[in-house]
Protein backbone atom coordinates (compact mmCIF):
# COMPACT_ATOMS: atom_id res chain seq x y z
CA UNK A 1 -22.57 -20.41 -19.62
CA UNK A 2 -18.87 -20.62 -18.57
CA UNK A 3 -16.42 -18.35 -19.26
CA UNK A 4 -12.71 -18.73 -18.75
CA UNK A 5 -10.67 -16.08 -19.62
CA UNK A 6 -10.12 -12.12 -18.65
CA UNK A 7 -12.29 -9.66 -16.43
CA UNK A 8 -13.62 -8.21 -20.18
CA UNK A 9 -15.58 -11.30 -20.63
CA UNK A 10 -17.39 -10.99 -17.48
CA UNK A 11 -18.21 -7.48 -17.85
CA UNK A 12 -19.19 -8.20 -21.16
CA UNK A 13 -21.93 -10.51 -19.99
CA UNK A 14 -23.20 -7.33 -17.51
CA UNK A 15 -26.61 -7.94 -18.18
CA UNK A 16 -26.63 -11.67 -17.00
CA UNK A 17 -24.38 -10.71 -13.20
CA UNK A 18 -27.21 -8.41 -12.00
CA UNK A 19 -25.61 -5.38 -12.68
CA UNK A 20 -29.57 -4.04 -14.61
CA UNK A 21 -32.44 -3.85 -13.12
CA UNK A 22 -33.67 -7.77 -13.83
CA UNK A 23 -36.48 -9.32 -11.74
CA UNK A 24 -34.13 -12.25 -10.61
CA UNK A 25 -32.08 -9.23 -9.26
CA UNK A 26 -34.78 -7.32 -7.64
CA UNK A 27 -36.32 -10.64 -6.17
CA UNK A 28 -32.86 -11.90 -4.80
CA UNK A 29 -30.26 -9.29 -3.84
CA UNK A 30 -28.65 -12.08 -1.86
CA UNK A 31 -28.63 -14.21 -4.89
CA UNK A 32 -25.23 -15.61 -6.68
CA UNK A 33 -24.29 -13.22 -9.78
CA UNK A 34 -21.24 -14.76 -10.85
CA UNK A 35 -18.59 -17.01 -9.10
CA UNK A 36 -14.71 -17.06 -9.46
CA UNK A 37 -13.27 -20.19 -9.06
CA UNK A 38 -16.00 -20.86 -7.14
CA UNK A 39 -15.87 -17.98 -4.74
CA UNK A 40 -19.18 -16.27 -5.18
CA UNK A 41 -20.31 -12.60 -5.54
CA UNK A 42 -23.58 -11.94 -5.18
CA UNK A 43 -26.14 -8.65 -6.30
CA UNK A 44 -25.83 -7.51 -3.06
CA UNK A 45 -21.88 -7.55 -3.16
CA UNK A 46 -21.59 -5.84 -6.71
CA UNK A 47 -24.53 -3.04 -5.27
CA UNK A 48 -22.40 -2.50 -1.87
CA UNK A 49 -19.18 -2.20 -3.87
CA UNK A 50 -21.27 0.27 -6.33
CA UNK A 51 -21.91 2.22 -3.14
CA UNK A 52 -17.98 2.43 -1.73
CA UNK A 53 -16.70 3.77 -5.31
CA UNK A 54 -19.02 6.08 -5.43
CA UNK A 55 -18.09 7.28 -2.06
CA UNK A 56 -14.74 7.58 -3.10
CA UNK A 57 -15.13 9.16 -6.01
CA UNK A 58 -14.88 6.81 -8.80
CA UNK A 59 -15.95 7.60 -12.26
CA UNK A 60 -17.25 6.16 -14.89
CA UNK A 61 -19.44 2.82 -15.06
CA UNK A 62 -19.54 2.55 -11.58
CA UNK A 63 -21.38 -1.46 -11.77
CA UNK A 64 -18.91 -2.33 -14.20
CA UNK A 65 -15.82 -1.54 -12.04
CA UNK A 66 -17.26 -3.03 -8.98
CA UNK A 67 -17.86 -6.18 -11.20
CA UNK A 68 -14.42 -5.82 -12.28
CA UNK A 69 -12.59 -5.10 -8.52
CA UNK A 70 -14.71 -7.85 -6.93
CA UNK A 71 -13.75 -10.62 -9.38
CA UNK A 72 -9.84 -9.29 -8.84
CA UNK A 73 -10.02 -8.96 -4.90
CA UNK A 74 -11.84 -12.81 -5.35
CA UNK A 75 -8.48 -14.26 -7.10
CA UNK A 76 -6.29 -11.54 -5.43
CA UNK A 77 -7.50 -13.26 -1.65
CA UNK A 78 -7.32 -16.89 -3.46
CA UNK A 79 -3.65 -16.33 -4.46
CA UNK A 80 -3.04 -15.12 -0.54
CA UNK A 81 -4.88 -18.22 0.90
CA UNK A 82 -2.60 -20.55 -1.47
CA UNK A 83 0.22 -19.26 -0.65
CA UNK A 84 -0.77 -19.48 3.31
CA UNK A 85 -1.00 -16.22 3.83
CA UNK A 86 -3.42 -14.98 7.18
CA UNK A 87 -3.86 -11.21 8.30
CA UNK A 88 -3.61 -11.10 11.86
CA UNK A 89 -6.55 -10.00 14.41
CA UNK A 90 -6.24 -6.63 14.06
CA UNK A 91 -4.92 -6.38 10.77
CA UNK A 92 -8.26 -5.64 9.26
CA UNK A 93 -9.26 -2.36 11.70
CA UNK A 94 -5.17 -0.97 11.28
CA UNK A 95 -5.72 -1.52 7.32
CA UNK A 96 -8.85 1.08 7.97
CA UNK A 97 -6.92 3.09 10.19
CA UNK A 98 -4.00 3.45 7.45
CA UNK A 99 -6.39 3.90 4.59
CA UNK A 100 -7.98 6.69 6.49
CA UNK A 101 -4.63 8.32 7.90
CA UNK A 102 -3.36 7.95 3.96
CA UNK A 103 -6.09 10.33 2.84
CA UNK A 104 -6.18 12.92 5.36
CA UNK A 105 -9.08 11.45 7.26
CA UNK A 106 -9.91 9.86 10.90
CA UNK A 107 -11.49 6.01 11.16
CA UNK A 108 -14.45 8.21 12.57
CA UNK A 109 -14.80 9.99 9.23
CA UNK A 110 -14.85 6.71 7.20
CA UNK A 111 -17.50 5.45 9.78
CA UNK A 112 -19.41 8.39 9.23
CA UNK A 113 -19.41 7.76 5.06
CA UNK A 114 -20.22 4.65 5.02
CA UNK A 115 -23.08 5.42 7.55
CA UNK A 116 -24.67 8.23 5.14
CA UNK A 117 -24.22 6.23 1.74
CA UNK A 118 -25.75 3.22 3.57
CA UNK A 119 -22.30 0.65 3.07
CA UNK A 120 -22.19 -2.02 5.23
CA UNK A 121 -19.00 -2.04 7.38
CA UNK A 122 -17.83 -5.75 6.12
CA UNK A 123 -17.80 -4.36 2.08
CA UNK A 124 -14.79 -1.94 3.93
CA UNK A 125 -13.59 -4.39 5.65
CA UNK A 126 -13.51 -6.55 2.75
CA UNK A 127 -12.10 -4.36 0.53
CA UNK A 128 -9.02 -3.52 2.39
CA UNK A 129 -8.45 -7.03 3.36
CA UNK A 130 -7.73 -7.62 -0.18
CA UNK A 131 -5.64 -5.23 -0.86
CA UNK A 132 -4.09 -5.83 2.42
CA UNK A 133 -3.60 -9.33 1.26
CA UNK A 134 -2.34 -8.94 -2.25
CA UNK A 135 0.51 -6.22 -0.92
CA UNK A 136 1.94 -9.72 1.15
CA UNK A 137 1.34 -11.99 -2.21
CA UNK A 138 3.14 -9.18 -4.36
CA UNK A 139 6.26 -8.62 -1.17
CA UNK A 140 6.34 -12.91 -1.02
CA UNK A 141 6.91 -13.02 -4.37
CA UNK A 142 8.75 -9.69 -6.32
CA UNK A 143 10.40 -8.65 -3.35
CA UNK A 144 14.02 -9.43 -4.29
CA UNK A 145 13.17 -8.50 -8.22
CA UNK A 146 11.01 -5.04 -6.94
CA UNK A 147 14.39 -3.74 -4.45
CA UNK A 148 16.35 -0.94 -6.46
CA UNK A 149 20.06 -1.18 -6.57
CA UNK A 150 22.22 1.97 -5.64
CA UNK A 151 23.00 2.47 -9.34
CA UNK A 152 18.90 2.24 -9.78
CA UNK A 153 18.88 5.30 -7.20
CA UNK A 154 21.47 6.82 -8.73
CA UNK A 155 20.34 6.91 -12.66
CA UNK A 156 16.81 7.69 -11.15
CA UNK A 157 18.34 10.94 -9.01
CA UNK A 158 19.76 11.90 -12.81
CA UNK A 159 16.91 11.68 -14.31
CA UNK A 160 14.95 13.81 -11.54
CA UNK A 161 17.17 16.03 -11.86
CA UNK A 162 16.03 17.02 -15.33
CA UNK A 163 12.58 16.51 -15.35
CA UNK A 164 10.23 19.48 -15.41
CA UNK A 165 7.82 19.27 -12.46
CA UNK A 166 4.04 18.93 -13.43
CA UNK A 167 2.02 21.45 -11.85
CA UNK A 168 -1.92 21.85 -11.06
CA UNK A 169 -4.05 24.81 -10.58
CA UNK A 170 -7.07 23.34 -8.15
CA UNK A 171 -10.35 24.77 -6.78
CA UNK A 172 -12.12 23.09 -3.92
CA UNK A 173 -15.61 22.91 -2.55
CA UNK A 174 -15.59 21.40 1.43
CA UNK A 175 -18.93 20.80 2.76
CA UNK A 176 -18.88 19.85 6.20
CA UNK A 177 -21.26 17.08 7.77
CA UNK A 178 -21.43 18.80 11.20
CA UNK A 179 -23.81 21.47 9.20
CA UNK A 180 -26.31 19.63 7.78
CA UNK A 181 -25.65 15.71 9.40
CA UNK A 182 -24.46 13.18 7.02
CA UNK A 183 -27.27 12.31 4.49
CA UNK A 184 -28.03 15.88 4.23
CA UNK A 185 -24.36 16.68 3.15
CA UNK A 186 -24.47 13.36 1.21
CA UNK A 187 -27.47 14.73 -0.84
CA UNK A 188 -26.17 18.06 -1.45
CA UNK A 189 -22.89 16.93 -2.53
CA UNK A 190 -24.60 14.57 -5.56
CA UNK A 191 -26.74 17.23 -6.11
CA UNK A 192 -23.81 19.74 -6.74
CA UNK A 193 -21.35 17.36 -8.32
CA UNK A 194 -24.32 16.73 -11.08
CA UNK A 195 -24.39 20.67 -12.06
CA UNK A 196 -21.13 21.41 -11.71
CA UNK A 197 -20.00 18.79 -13.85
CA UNK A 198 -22.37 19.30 -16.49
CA UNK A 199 -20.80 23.33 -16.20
CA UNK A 200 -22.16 25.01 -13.76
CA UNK A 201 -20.49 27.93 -12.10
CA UNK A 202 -18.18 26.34 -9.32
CA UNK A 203 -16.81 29.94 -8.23
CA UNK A 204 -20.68 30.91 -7.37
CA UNK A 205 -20.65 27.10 -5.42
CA UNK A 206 -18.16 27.70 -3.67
CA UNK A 207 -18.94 30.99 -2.24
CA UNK A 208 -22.29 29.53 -1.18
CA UNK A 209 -21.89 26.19 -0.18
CA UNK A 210 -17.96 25.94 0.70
CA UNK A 211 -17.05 26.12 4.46
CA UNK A 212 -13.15 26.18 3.97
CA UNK A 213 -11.10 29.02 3.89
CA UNK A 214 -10.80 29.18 -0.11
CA UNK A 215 -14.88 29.41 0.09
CA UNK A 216 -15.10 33.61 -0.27
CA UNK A 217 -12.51 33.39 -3.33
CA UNK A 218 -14.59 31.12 -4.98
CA UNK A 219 -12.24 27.55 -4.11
CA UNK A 220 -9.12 28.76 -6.00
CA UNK A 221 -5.92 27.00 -4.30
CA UNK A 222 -2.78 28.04 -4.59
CA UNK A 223 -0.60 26.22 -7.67
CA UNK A 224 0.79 22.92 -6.38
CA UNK A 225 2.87 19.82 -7.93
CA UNK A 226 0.99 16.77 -8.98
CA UNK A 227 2.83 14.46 -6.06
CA UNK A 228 1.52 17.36 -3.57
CA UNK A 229 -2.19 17.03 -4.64
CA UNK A 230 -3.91 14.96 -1.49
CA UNK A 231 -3.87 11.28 -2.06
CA UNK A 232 -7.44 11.58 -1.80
CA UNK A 233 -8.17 12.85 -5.09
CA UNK A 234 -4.43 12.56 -6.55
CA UNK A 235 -5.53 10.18 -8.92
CA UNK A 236 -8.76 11.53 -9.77
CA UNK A 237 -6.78 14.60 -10.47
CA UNK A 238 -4.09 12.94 -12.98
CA UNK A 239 -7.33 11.55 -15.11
CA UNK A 240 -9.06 14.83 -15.49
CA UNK A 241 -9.17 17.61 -18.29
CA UNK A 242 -9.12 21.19 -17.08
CA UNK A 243 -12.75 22.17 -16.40
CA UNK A 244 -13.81 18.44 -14.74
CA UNK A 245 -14.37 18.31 -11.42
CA UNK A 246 -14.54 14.88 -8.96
CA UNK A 247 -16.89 13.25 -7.19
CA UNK A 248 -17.79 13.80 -4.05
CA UNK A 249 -14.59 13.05 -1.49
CA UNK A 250 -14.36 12.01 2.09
CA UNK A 251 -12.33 14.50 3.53
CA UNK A 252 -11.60 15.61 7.34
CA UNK A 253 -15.31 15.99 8.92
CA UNK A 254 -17.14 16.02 5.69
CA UNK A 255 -17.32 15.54 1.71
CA UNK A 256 -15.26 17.92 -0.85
CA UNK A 257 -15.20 18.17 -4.66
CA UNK A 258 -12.51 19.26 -6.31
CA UNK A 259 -12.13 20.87 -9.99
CA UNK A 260 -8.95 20.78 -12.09
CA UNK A 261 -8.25 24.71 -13.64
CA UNK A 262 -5.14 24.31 -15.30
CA UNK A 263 -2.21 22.07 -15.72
CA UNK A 264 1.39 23.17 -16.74
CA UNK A 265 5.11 22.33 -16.55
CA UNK A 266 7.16 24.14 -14.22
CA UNK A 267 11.37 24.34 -15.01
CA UNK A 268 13.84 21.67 -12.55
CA UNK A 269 14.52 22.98 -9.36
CA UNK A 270 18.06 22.91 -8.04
CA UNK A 271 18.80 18.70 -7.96
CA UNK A 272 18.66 16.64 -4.65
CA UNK A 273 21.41 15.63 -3.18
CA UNK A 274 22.23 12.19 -4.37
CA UNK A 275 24.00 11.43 -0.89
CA UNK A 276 21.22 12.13 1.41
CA UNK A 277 20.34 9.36 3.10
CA UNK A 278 16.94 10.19 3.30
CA UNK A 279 16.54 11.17 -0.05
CA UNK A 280 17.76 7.86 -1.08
CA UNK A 281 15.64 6.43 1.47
CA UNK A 282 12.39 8.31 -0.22
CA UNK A 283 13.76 7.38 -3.85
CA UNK A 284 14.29 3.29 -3.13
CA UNK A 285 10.92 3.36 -1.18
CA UNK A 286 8.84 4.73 -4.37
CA UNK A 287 11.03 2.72 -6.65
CA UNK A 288 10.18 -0.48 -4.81
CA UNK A 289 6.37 0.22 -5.29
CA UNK A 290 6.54 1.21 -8.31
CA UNK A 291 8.29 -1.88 -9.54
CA UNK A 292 5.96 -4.11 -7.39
CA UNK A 293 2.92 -2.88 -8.37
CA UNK A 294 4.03 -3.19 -11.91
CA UNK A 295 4.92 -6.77 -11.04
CA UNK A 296 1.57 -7.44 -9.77
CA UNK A 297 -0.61 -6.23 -12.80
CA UNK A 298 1.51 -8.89 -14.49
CA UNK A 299 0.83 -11.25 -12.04
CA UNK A 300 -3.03 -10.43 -11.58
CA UNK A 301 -3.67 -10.54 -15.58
CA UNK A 302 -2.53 -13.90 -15.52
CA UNK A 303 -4.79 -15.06 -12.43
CA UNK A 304 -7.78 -13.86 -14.21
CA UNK A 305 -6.60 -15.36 -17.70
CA UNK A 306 -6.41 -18.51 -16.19
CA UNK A 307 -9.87 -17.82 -13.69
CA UNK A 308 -13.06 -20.05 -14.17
CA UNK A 309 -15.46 -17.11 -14.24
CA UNK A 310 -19.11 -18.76 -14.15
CA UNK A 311 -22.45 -16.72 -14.84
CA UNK A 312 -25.10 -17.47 -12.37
């Protein structure tokens, strides 16, 4: 069967790409489960991938999105190698470093997850080679397009200016590793996340399990701004309905799960100054990657559209 055409198709076809619990599967983990433009991902690939968006705290089909971000990093790293694009030597363990430092986290910490959900180092490293690699396609090509104007700043600093600020009411849960070791902590995270977000009493949780400072109050945080929420759960966060909680986090030194209370809008604060250099600076920089990244679902949509996506 060939299939050329969009990631649906090849999600569609789940039960033929190993994602179920087949006997070709279970005989061959190793084995080829689908290839894009020839580059092949195997059982073994789609299970490890499983594993690492689980760890950080994906929801939802978790096979079908590892399908889905596997077949994208495949044409995402065959765009980069077209256009001649090579990560340098130590591009791959600074990528981890940054991806760590972006969430509030050491390289030691992300060692230590992938250790206790049993991840094999190379799905990381994979993983943020891609996205390492499609950030240079997406600069190559949108750069000049992606770059805000000062008028861009300028109508953008207006319309800050007026915008109510969305605010989030957050309880947390931190469960250290150093307590119980990693697959300990690993275990009793699942184990919590599966009660708690099925409605169990996450007040009572945190009291007994939590090992931050919130823990005797029962997690509550104080209010906060959406763009203030860790990037480590930020966009969990935005998804959620008051009452869900995430998955199981990496966090500093061990796992945490956060739940969503309340969300409301909180009345402008006095405006920035539009001639603040660094203010400007802040504005063109989230500008830029907001434009590029916009650029680049374009771009990847039409990569897959035009993808030979073959069932093995």
């Amino acid at each position: 069967m060939r299939i050329k055409g969009t990631i649906l198709a090849a999600v569609l076809i789940g039960g033929g790409l190993g994602l179920g619990d087949g006997a070709a599967a279970a005989e061959n983990p190793y084995g080829p489960a689908l290839t894009v433009n020839q580059g092949v991902i195997t059982n073994y690939d789609i299970e490890q991938r499983t594993r690492l968006i689980e760890a950080l705290g994906g929801t939802g089909d978790l096979r079908a999105l590892a399908v889905e971000q596997l077949t994208e990093d495949r044409v995402k790293v065959q765009a980069a190698e077209a256009m001649g694009i090579d990560l340098g030597e130590d591009a791959i363990a600074n990528g981890i470093t940054e991806f760590a430092r972006q969430r509030g986290l050491a390289p030691e910490d992300v060692t230590r997850v992938l250790e206790a959900r049993r991840i094999d180092r190379q799905t990381m490293n994979d993983f943020v080679e891609a996205g390492m690699m499609w950030r240079e396609v997406l600069v190559q090509r949108f750069r000049a397009r992606a770059t805000p104007t000062e008028e861009d700043l300028d109508r953008a600093l207006a319309v800050e200016a007026r915008r109510p600020k969305e605010m989030v009411r957050l309880a947390e849960l931190a469960i250290p590793f150093a307590e119980r070791g990693e697959p300990e902590t690993v275990a009793l995270a699942d184990d919590l996340y599966r009660r708690l977000s099925r409605g169990g009493d996450f007040s009572a949780a945190a009291r007994e399990y939590s090992r931050s400072a919130t823990g005797p109050e029962g997690g509550a945080l104080p209010p906060m701004a959406i763009d203030q929420v860790p990037a480590t759960v930020r966009n969990q966060v935005a998804l959620m309905r008051p009452g869900q909680v995430t998955r199981p986090t990496p966090v500093a030194g061990g796992l945490a799960i956060i739940k969503l209370l309340s969300v409301y809008d909180q009345p402008p604060g006095p405006a920035p100054d539009p001639n603040d250099p660094e203010v400007r600076d802040d504005l063109r920089q989230q500008l830029f990657s907001e434009r590029i990244n916009s650029f680049g679902e374009g771009y990847l949509q039409e990569l897959l559209s035009d993808a030979l996506i073959v069932e093995r």
